[in-house]
C-alpha atoms as a PDB file:
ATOM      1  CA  UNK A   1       8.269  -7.017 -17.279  1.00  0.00           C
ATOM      2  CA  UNK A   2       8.137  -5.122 -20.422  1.00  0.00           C
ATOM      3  CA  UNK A   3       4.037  -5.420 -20.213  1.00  0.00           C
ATOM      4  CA  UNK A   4       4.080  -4.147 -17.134  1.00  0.00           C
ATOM      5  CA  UNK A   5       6.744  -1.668 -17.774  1.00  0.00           C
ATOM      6  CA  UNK A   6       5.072  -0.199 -20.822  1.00  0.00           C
ATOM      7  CA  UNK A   7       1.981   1.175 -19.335  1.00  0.00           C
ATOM      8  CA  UNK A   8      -0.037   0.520 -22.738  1.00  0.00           C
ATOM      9  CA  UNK A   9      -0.798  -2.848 -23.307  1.00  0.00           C
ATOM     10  CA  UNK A  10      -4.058  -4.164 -21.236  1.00  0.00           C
ATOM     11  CA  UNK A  11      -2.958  -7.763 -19.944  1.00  0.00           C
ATOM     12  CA  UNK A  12      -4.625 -10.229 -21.160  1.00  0.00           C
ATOM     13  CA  UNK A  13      -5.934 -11.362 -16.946  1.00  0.00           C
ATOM     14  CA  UNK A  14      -8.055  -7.835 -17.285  1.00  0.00           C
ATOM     15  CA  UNK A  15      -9.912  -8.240 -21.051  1.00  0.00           C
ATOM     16  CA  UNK A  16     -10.394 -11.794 -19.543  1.00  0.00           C
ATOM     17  CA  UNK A  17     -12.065 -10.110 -16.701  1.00  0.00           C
ATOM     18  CA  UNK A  18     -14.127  -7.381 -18.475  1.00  0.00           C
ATOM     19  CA  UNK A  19     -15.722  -9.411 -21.203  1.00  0.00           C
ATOM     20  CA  UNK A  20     -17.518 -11.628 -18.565  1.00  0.00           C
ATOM     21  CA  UNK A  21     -18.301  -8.783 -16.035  1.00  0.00           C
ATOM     22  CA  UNK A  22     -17.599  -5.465 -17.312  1.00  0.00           C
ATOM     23  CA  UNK A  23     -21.168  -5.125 -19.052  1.00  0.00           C
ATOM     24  CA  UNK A  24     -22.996  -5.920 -15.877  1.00  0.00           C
ATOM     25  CA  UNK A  25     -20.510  -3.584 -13.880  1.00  0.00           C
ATOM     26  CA  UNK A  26     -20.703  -1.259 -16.765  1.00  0.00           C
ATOM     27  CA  UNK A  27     -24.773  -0.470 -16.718  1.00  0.00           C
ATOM     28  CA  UNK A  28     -24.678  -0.441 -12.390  1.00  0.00           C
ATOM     29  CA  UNK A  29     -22.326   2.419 -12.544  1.00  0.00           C
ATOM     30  CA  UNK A  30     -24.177   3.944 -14.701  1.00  0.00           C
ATOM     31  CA  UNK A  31     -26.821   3.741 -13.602  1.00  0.00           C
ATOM     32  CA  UNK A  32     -26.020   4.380 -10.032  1.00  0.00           C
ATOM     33  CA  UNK A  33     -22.439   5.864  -9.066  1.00  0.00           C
ATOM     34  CA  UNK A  34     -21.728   8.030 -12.393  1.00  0.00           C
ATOM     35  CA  UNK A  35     -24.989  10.184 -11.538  1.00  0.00           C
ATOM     36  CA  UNK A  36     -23.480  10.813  -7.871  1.00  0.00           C
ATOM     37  CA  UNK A  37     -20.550  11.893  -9.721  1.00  0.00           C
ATOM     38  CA  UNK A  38     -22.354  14.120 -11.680  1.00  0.00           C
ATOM     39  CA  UNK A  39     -24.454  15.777  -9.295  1.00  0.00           C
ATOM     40  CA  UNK A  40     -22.399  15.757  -5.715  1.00  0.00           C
ATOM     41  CA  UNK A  41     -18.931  16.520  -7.571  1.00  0.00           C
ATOM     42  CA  UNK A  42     -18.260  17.024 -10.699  1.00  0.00           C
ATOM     43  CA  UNK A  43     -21.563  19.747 -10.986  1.00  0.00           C
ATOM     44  CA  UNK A  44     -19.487  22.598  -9.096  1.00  0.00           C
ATOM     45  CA  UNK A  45     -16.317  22.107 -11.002  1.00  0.00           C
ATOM     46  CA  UNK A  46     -18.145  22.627 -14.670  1.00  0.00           C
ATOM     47  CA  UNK A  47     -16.680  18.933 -15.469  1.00  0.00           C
ATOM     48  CA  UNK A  48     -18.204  15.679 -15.840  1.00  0.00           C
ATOM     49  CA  UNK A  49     -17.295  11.860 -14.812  1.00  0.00           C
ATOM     50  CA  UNK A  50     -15.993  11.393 -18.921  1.00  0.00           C
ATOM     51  CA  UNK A  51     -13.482  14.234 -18.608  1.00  0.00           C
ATOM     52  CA  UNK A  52     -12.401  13.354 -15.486  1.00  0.00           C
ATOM     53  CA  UNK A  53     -11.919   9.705 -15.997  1.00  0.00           C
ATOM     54  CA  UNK A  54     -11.303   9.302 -19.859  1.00  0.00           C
ATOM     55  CA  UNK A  55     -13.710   7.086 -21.881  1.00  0.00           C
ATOM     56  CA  UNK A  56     -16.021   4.854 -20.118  1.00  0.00           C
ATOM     57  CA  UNK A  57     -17.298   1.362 -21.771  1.00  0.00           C
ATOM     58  CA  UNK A  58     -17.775  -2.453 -20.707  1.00  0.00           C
ATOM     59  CA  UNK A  59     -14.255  -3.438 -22.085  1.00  0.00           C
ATOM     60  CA  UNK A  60     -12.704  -0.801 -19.206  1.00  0.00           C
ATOM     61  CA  UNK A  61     -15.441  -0.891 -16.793  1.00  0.00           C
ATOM     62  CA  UNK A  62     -13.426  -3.060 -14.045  1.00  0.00           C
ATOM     63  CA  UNK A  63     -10.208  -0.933 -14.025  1.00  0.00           C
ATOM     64  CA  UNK A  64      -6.495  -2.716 -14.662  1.00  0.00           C
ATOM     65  CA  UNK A  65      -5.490  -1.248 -11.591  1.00  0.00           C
ATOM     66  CA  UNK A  66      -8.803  -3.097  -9.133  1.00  0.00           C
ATOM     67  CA  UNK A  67      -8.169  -6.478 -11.157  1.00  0.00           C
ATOM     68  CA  UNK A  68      -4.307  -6.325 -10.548  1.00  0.00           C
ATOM     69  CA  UNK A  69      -4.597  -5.044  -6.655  1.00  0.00           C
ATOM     70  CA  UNK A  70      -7.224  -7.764  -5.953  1.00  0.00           C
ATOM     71  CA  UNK A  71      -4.720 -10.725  -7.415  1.00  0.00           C
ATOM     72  CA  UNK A  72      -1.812  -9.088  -5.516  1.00  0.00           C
ATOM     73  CA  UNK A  73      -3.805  -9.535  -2.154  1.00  0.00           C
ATOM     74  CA  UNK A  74      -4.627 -13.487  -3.192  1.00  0.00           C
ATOM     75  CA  UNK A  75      -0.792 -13.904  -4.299  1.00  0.00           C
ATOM     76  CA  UNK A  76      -0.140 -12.397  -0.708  1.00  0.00           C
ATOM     77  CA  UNK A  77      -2.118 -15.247   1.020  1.00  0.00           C
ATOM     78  CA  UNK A  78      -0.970 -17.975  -1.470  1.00  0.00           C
ATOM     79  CA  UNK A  79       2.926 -16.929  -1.146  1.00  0.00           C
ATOM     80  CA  UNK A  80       2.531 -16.992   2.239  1.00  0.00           C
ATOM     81  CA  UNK A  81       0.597 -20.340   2.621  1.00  0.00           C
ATOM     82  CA  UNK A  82       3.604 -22.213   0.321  1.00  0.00           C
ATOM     83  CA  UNK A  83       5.936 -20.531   2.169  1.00  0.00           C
ATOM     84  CA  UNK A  84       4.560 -21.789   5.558  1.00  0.00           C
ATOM     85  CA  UNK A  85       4.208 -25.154   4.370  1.00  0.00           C
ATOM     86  CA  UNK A  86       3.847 -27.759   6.849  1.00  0.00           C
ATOM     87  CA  UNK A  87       5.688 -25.988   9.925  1.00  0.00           C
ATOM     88  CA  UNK A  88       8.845 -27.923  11.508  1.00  0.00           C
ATOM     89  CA  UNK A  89      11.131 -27.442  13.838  1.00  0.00           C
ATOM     90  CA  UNK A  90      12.954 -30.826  13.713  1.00  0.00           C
ATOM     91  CA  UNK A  91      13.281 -30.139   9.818  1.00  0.00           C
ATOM     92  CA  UNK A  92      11.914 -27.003   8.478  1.00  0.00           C
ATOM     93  CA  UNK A  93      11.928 -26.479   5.030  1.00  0.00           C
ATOM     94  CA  UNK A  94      13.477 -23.385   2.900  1.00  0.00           C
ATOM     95  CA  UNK A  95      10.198 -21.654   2.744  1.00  0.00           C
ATOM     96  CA  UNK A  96       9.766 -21.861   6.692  1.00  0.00           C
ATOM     97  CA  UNK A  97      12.919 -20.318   7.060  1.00  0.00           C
ATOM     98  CA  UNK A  98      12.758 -17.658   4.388  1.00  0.00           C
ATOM     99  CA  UNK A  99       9.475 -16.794   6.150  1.00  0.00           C
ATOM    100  CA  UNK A 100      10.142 -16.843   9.923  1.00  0.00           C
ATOM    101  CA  UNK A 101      13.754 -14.618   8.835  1.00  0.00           C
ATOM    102  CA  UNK A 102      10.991 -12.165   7.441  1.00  0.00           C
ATOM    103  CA  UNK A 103       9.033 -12.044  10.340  1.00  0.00           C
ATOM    104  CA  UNK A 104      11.688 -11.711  12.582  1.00  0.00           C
ATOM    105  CA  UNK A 105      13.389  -9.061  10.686  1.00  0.00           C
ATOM    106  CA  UNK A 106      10.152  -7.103  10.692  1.00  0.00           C
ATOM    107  CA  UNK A 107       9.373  -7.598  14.413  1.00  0.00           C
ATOM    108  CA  UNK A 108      12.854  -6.294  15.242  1.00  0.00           C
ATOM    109  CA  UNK A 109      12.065  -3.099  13.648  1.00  0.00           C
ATOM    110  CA  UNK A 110       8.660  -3.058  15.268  1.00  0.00           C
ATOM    111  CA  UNK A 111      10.144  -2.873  18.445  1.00  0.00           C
ATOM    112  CA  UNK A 112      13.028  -0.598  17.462  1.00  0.00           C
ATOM    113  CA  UNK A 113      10.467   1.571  16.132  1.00  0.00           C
ATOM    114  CA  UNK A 114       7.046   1.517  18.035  1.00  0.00           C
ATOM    115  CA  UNK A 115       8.364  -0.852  20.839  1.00  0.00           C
ATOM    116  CA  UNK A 116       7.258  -3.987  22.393  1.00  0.00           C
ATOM    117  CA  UNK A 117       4.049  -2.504  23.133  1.00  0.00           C
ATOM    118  CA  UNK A 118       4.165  -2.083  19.482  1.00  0.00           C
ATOM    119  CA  UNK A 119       3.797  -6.520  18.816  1.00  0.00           C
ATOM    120  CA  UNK A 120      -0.102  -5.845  18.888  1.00  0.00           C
ATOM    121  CA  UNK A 121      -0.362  -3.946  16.088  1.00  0.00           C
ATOM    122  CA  UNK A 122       2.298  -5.903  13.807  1.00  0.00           C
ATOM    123  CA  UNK A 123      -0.086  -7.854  12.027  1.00  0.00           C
ATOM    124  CA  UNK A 124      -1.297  -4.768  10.367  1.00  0.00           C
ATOM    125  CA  UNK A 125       2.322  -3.779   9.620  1.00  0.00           C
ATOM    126  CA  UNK A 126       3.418  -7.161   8.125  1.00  0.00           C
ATOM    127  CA  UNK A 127      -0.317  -6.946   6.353  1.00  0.00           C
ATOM    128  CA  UNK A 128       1.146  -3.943   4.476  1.00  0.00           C
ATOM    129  CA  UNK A 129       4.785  -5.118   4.173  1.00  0.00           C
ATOM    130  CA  UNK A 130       3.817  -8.343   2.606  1.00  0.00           C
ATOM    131  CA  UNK A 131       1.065  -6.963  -0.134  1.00  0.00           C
ATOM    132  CA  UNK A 132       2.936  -3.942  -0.911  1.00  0.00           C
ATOM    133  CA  UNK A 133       6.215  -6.431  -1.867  1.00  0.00           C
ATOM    134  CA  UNK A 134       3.923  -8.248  -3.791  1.00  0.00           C
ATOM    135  CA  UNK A 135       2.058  -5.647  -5.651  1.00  0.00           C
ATOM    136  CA  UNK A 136       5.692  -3.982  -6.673  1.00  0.00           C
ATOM    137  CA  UNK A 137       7.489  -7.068  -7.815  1.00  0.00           C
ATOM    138  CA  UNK A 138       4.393  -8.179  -9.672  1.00  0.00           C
ATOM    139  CA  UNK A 139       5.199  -5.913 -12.824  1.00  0.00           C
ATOM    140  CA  UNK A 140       8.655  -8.055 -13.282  1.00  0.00           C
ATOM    141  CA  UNK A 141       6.265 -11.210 -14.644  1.00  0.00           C
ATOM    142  CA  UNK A 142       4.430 -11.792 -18.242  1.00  0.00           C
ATOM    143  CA  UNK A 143       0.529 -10.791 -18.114  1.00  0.00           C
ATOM    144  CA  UNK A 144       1.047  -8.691 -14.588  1.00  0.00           C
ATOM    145  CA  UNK A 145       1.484  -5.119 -13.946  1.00  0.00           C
ATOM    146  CA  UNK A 146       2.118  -3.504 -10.637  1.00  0.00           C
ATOM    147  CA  UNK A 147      -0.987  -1.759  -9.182  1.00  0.00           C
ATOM    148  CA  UNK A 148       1.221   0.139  -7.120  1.00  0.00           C
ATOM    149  CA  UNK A 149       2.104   2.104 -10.346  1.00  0.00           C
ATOM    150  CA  UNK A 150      -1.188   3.490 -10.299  1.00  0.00           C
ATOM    151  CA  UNK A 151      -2.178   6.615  -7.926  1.00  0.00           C
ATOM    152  CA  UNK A 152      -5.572   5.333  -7.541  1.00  0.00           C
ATOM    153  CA  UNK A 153      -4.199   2.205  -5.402  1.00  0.00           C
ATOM    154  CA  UNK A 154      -1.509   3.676  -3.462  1.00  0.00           C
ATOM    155  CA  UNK A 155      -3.267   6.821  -2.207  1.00  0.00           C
ATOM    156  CA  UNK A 156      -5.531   4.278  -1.399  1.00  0.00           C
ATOM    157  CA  UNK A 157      -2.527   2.572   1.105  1.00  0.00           C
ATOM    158  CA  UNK A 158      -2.024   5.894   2.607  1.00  0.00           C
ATOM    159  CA  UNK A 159      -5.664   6.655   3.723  1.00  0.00           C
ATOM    160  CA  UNK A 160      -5.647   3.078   5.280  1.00  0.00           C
ATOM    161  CA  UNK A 161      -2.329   4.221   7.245  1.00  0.00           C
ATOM    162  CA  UNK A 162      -3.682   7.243   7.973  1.00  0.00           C
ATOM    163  CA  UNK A 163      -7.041   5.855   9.076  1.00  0.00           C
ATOM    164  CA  UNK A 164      -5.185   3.251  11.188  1.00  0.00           C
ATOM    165  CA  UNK A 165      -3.012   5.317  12.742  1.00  0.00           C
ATOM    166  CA  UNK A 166      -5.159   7.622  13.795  1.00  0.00           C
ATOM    167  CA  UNK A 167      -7.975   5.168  14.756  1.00  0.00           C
ATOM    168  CA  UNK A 168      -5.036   3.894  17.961  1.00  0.00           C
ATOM    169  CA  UNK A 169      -4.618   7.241  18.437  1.00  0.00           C
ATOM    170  CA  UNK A 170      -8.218   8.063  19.293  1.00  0.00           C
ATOM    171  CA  UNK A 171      -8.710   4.147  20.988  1.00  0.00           C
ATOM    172  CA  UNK A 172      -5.756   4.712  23.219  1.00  0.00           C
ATOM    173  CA  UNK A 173      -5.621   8.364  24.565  1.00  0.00           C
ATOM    174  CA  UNK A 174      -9.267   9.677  23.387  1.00  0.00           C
ATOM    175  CA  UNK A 175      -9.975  12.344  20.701  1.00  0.00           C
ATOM    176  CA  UNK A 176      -9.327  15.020  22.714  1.00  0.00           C
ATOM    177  CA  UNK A 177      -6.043  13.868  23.870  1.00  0.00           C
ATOM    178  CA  UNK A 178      -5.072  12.838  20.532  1.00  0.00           C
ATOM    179  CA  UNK A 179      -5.702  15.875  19.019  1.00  0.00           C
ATOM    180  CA  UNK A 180      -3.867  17.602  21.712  1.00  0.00           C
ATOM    181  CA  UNK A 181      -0.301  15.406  21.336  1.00  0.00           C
ATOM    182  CA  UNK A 182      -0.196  18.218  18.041  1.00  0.00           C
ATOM    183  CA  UNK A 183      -0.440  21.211  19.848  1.00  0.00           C
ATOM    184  CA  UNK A 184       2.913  21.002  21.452  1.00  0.00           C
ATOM    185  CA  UNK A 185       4.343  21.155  25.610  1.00  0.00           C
ATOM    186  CA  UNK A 186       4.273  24.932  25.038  1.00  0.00           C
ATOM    187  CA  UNK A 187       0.928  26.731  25.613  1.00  0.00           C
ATOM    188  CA  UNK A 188       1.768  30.070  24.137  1.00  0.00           C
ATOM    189  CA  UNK A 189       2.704  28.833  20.389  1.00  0.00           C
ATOM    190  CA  UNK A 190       0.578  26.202  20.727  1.00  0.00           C
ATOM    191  CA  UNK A 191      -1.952  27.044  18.276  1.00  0.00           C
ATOM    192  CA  UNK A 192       0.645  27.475  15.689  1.00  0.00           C
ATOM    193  CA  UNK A 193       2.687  24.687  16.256  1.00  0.00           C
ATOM    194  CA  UNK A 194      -0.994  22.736  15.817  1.00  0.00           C
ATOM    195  CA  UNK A 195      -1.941  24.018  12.513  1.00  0.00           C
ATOM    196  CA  UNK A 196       1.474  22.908  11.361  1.00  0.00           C
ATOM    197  CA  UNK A 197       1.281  19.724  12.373  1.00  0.00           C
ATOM    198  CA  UNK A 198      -2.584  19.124  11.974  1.00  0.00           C
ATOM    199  CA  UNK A 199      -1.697  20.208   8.062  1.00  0.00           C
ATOM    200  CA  UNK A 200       1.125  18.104   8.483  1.00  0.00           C
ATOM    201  CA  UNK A 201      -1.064  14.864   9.425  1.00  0.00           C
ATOM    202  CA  UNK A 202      -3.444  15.778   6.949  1.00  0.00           C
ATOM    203  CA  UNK A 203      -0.925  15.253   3.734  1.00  0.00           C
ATOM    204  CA  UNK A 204       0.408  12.270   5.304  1.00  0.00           C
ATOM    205  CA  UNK A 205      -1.357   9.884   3.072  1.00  0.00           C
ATOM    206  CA  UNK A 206      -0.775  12.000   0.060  1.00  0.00           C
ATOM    207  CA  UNK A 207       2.668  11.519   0.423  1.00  0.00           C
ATOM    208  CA  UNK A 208       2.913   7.920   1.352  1.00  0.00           C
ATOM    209  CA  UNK A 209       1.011   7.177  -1.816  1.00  0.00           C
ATOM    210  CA  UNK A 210       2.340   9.832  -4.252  1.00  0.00           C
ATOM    211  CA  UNK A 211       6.185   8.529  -3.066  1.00  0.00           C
ATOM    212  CA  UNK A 212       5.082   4.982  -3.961  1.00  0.00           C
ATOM    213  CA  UNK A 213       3.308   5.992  -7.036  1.00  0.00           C
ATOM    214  CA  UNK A 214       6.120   7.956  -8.463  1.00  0.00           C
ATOM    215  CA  UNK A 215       9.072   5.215  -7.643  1.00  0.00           C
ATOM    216  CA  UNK A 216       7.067   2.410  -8.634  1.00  0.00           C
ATOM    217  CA  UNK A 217       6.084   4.190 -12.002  1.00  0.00           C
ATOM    218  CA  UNK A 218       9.501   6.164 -12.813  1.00  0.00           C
ATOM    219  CA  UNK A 219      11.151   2.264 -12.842  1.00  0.00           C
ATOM    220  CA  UNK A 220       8.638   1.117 -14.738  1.00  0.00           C
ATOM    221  CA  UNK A 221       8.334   3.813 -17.179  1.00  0.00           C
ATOM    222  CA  UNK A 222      12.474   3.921 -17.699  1.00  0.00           C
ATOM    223  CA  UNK A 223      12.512   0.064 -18.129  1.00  0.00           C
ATOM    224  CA  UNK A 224      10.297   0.246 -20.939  1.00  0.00           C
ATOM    225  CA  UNK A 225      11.783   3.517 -22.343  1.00  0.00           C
ATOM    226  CA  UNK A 226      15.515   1.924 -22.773  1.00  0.00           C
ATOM    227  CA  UNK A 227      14.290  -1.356 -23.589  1.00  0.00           C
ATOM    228  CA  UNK A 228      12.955   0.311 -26.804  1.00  0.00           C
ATOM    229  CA  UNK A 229      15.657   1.370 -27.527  1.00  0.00           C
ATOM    230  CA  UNK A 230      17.500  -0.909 -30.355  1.00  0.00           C
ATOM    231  CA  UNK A 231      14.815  -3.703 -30.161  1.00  0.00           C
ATOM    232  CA  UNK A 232      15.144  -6.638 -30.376  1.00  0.00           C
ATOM    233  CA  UNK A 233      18.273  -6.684 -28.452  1.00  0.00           C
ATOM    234  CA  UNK A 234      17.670  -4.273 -25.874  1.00  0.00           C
ATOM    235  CA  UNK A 235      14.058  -6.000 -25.039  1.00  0.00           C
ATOM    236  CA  UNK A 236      15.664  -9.334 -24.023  1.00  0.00           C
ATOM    237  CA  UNK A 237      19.118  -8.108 -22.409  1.00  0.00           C
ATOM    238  CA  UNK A 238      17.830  -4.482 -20.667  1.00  0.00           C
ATOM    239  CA  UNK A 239      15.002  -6.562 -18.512  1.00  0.00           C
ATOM    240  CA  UNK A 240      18.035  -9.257 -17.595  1.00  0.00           C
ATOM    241  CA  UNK A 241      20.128  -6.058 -16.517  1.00  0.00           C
ATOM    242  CA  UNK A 242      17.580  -3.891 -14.403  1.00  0.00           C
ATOM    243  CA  UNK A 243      15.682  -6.699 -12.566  1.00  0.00           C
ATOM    244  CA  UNK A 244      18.015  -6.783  -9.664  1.00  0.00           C
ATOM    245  CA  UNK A 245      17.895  -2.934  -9.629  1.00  0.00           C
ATOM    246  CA  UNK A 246      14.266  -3.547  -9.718  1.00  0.00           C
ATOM    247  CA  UNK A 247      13.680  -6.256  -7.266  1.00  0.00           C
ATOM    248  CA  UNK A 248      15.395  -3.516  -5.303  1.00  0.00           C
ATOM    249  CA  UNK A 249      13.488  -0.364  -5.949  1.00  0.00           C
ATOM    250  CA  UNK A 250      10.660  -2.821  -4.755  1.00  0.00           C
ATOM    251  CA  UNK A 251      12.321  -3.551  -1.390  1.00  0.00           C
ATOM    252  CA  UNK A 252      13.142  -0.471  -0.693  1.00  0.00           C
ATOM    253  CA  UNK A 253       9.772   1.614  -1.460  1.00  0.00           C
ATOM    254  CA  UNK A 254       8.237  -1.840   0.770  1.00  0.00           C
ATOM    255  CA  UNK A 255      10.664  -0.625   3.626  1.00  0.00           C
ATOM    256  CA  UNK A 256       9.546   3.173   3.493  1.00  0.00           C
ATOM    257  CA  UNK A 257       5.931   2.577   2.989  1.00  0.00           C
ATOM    258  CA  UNK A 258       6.186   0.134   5.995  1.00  0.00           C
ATOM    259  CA  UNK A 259       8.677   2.461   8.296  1.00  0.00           C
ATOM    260  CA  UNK A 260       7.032   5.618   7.550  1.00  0.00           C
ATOM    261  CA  UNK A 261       3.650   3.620   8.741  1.00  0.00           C
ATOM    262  CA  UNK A 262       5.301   2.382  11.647  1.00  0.00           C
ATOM    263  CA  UNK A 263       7.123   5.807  12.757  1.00  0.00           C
ATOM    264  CA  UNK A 264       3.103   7.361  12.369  1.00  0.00           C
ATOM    265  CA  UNK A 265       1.789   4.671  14.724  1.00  0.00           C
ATOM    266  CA  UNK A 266       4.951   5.258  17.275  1.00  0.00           C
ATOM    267  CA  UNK A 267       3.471   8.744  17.519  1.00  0.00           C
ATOM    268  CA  UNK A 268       0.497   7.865  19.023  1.00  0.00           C
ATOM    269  CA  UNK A 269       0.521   4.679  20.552  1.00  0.00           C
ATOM    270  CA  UNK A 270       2.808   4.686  23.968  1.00  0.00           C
ATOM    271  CA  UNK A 271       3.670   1.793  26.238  1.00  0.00           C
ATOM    272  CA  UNK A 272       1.359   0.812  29.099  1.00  0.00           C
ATOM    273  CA  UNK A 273       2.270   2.341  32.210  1.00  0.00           C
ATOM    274  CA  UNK A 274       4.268   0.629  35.263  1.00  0.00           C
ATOM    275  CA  UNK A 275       0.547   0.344  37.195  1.00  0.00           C
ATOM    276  CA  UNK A 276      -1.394  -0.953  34.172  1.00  0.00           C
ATOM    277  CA  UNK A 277       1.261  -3.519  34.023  1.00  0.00           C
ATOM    278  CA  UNK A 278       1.147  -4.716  37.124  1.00  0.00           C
ATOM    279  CA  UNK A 279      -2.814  -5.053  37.031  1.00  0.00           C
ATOM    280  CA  UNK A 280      -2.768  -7.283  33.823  1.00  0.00           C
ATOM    281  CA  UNK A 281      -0.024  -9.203  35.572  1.00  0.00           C
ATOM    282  CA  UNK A 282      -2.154  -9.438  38.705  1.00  0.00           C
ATOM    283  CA  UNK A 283      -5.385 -10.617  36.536  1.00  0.00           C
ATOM    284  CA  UNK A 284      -3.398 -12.892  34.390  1.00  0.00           C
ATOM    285  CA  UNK A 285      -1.906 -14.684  37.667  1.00  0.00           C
END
């Protein structure tokens, strides 16, 4: 927790990492991405990729954050898979039932908030509940940090909501009707009222990720602040005190991520109507 919390040490997973492939990852970019910096970007702000990003070398080539995202996403799929275990329902086991309260707890609010028609897209949802949970309670264990404390990776959640969201939008009502759900019922402050909320839609995934960012780091950053305190004391008995508060924070920045995601999609997506029903019903019989 405290190497996580700290936000100076490099784990030990990510100089592992870099000393077999930064080099090679090191001389592609650049040779290839740091001149489209250059020339695309950086040239009409008077900058370059150094002063944006800091210093640049093979030992930092693959960043901490990229490393720690990518085993999140494989501790997603293997927590799940030993959870699963071999399914029962004579006799399941603990992880079976840990795991199906989960995903019934989830696909209750899925239907409280999108609605039943709302079941097809829950694989997505659960996709970001689970490796969002993972990512933020990763920075509680030795040689881990939480890539969710980094900006990079969690404005990087928000476009993918944002994307999502507005990819049903477009799929189930066209563009044009999707970009008309902003403009309002009433014609004559309709162009107003569709600025605001086109603006609105466009911060969206700045704020999903910035909200993440800052909880995520803010625990982090006071964990490791008061456990310096009056080492050694504080080191051992502070982490013992504030997990539960941060197995918490980690729950509930899961559950807003997730809900805000879900309230987004619930904007845009609406149930079938009575005659479509009926038609699938037909086919289907």
């Amino acid at each position: 927790m405290l190497a996580g919390a700290s936000g100076h040490h490099t784990p030990l997973i990510v100089e592992f990492v870099n000393y077999y492939l930064g080099e090679p990852v090191y001389k592609f970019q650049i040779a290839y991405t740091k001149p489209i910096w250059d020339k695309y970007i950086f040239s009409h702000f008077g900058t370059s990729a150094e002063k944006v990003f800091g210093p640049y070398s093979p030992e930092n080539a693959i960043p901490w954050y990229t490393i720690m995202f990518i085993i999140a996403c494989l501790l997603t799929v293997a927590t799940i898979w030993i959870l699963k275990g071999k399914l029962s329902e004579d006799d399941p086991s603990s992880g079976q039932l840990t795991l199906e309260s989960s995903f019934l707890v989830l696909k209750d609010l899925v239907k409280d908030v999108i609605g039943e028609h709302g079941f097809k897209y829950f694989p997505v949802v659960a996709t970001f509940a689970c490796l969002i949970l993972i990512s933020n309670l990763m920075g509680l264990f030795p040689l881990f940090m939480s890539p969710t404390a980094n900006i990079n990776v969690t404005l990087a959640l928000g476009i993918t909501s944002f994307v999502y969201y507005n990819y049903i939008g477009i799929k189930e009502n066209g563009l044009i009707a999707h970009l008309g759900h902003l403009a309002g019922p009433i014609w004559w402050i309709a162009p107003l009222i569709f600025l605001i909320e086109l603006f609105s839609n466009l911060i969206r995934p700045f704020t999903l990720g910035i909200r993440l960012f800052a909880n995520m780091y803010a625990d982090e950053q006071i964990a490791s602040i008061i456990s310096n305190l009056f080492p050694p004391f504080t080191q051992f008995l502070v982490p013992m005190i504030l997990l539960p508060l941060a197995i918490f924070i980690a729950l509930v920045q899961t559950l807003v991520f997730t809900l805000l995601s879900m309230i987004y999609i619930s904007e845009v997506s609406h149930p079938p109507h009575e005659g479509e029903v009926h038609s699938h019903e037909v086919a289907a019989a």
